[in-house]
C-alpha atoms as a PDB file:
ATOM      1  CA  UNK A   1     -49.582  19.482  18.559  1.00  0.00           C
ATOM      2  CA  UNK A   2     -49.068  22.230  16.416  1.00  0.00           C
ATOM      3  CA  UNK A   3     -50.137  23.555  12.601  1.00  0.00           C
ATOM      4  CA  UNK A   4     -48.719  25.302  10.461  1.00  0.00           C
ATOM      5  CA  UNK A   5     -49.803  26.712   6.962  1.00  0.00           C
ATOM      6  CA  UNK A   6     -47.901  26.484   4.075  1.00  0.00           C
ATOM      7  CA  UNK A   7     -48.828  26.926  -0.042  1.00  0.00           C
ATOM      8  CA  UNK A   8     -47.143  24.445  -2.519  1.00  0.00           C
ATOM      9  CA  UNK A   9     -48.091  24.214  -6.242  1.00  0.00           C
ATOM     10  CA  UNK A  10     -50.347  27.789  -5.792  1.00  0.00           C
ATOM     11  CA  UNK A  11     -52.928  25.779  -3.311  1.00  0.00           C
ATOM     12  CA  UNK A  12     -53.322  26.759   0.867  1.00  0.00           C
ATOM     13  CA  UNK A  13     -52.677  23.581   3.168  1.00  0.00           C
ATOM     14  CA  UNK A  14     -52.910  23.440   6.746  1.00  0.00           C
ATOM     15  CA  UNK A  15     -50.713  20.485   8.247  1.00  0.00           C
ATOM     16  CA  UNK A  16     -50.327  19.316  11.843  1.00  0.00           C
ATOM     17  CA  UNK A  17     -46.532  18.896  13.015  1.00  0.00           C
ATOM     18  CA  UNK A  18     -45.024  18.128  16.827  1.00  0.00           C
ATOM     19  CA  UNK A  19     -44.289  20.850  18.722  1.00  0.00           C
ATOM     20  CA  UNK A  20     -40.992  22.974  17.570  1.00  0.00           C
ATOM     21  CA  UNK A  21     -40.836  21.373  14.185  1.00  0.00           C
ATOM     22  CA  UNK A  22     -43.365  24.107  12.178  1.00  0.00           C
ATOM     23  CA  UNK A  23     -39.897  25.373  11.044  1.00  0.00           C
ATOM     24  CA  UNK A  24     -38.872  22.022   9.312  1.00  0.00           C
ATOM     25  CA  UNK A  25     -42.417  21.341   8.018  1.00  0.00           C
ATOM     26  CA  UNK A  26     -42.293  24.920   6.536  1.00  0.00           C
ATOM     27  CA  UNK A  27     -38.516  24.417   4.786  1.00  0.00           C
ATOM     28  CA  UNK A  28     -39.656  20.885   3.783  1.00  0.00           C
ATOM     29  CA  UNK A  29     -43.176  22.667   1.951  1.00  0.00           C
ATOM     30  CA  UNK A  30     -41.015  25.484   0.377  1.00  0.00           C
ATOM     31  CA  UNK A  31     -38.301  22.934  -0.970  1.00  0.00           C
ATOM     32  CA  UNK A  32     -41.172  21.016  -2.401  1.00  0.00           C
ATOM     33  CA  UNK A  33     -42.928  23.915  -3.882  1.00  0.00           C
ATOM     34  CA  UNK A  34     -39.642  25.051  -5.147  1.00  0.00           C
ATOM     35  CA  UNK A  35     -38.951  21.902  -6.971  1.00  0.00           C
ATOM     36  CA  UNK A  36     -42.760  21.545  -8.554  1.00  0.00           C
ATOM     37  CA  UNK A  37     -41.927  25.223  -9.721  1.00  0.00           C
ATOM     38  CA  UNK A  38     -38.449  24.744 -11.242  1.00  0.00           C
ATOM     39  CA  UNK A  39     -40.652  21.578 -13.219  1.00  0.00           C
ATOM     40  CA  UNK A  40     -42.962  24.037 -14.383  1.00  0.00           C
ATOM     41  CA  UNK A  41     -40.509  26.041 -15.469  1.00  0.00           C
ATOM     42  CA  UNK A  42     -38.846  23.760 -17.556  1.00  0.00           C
ATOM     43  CA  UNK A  43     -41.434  21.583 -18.867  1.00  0.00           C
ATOM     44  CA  UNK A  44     -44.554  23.716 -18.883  1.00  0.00           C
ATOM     45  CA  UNK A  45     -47.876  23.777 -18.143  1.00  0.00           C
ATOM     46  CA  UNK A  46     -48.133  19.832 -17.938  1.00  0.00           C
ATOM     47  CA  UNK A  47     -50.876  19.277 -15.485  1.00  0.00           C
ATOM     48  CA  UNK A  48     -50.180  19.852 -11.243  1.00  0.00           C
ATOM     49  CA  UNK A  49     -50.109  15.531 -10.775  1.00  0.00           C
ATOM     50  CA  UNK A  50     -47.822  15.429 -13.278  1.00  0.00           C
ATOM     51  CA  UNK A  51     -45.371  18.010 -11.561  1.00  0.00           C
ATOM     52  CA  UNK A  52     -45.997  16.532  -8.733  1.00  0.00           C
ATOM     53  CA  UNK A  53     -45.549  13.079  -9.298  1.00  0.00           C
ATOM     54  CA  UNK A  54     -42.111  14.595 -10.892  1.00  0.00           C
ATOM     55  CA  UNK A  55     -41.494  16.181  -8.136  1.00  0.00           C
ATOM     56  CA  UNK A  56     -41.798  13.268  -6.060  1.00  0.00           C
ATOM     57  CA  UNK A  57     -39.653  11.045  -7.847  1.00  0.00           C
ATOM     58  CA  UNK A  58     -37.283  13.577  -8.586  1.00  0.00           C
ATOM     59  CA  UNK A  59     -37.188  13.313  -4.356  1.00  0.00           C
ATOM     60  CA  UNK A  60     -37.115   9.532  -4.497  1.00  0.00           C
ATOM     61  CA  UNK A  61     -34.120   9.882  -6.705  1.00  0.00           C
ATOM     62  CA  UNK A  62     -32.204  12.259  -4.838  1.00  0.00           C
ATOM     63  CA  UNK A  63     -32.942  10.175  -1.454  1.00  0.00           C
ATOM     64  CA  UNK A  64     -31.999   6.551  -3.184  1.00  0.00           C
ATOM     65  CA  UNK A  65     -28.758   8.242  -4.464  1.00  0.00           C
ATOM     66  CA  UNK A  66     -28.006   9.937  -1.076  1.00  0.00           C
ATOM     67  CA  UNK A  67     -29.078   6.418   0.891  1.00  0.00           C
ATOM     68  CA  UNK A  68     -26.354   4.069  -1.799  1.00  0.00           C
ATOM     69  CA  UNK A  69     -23.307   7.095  -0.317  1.00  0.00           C
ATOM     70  CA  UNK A  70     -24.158   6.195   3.240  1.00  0.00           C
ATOM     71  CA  UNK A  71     -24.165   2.506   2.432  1.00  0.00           C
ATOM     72  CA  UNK A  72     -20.733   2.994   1.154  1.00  0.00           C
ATOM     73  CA  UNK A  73     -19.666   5.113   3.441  1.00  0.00           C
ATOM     74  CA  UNK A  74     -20.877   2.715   6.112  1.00  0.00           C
ATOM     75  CA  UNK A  75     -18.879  -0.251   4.488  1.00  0.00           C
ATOM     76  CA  UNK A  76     -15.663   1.980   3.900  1.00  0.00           C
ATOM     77  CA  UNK A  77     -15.956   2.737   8.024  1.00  0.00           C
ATOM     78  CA  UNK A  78     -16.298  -0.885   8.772  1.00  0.00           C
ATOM     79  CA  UNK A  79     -13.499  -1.538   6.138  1.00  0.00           C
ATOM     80  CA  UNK A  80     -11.470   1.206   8.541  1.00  0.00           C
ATOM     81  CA  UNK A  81     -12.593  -0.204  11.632  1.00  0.00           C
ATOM     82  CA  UNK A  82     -10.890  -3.912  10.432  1.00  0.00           C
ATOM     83  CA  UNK A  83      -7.772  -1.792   9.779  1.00  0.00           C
ATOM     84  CA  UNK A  84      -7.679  -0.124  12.777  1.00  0.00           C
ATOM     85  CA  UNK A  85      -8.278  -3.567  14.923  1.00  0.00           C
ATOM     86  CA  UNK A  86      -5.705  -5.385  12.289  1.00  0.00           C
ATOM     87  CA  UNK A  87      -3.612  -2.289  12.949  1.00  0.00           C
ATOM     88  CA  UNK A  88      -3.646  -2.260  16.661  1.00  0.00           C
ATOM     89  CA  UNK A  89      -3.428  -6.002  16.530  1.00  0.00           C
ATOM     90  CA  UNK A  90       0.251  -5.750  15.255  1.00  0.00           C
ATOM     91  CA  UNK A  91       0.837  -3.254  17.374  1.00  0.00           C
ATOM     92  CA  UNK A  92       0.579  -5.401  19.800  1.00  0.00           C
ATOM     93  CA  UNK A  93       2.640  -8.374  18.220  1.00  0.00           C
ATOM     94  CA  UNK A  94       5.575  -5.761  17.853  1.00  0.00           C
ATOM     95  CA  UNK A  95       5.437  -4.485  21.255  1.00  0.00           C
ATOM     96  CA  UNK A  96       5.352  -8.238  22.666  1.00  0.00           C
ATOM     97  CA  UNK A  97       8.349  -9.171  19.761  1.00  0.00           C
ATOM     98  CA  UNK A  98       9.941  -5.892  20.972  1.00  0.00           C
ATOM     99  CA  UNK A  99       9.947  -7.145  24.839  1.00  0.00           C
ATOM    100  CA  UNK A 100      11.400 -10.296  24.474  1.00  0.00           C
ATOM    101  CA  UNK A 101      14.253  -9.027  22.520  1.00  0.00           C
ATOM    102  CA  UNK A 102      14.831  -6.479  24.744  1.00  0.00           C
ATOM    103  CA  UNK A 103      14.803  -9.056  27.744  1.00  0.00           C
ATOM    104  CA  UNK A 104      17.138 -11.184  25.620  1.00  0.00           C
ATOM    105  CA  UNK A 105      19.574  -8.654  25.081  1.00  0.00           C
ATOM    106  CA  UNK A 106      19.412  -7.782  28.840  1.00  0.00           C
ATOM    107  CA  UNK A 107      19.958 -11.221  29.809  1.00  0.00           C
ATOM    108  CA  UNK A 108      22.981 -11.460  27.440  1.00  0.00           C
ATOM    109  CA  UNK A 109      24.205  -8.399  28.861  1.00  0.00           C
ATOM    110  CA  UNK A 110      23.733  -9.602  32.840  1.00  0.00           C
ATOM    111  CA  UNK A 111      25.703 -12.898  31.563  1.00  0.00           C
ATOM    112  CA  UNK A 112      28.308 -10.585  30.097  1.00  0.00           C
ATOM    113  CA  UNK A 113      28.443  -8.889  33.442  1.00  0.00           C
ATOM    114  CA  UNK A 114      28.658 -11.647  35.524  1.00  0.00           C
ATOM    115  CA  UNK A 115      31.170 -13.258  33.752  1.00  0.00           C
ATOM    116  CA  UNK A 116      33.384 -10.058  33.610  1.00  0.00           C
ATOM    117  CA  UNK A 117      33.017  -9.452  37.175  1.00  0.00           C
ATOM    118  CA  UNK A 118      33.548 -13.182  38.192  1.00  0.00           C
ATOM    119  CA  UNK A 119      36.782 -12.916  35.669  1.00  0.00           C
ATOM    120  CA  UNK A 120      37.832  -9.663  37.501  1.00  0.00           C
ATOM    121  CA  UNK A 121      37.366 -11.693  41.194  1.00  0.00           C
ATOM    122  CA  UNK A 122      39.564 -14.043  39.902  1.00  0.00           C
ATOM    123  CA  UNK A 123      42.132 -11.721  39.066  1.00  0.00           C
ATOM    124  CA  UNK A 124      42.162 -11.945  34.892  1.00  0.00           C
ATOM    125  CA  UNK A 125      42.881  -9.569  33.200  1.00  0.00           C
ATOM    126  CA  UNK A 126      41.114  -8.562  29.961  1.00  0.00           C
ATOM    127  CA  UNK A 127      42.849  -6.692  26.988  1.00  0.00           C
END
């Protein structure tokens, strides 16, 4: 278990973190400290829970609108996923449709043959 150090809002904190994330827990402290500043900025000298409170729903906001993309982003994929199945399902009807006419036709044509060759036999002549 690790610690790391970090200052948001002007005040010292010391937070414990697993091992190889001090980085992370140091970008997350500086984005938040960032954002509490930028509130300060605009609105003023309004009290630190009140900038951070802002802050934090400012956050909230950002995460709710990021978590409605990847539900629509998860139902488009599953919309593609139908497509693709729907897709690869008449794939396979054509292929199958495609086979049988294609042994059709060859049938036809073996008839044709045989017939020509038993007319030939026979001594006919075509044309």
């Amino acid at each position: 278990m690790s610690h790391v150090n970090f200052t948001i809002n002007g005040r010292q904190y010391r937070m414990a973190c697993e091992d190889g994330q001090e980085a992370h827990l140091l970008k997350l402290a500086k984005d938040l400290d960032g954002r509490i500043g930028q509130l300060r900025s605009r609105f003023g000298e309004i009290g630190d829970m009140r900038l951070i409170v802002m802050a934090a729903l400012t956050i909230s906001d950002e995460l709710a609108e990021v978590q409605h993309e990847v539900q629509l982003a998860q139902n488009e994929l599953g919309s593609l996923r139908d497509a693709g199945e729907n897709a690869a399902e008449h794939q396979k009807a054509t292929q199958t449709a495609i086979s049988h006419a294609l042994l059709a036709a060859a049938e036809r044509i073996e008839k044709a043959t045989k017939s020509l060759n038993q007319s030939l036999v026979n001594g006919i002549v075509i044309g």
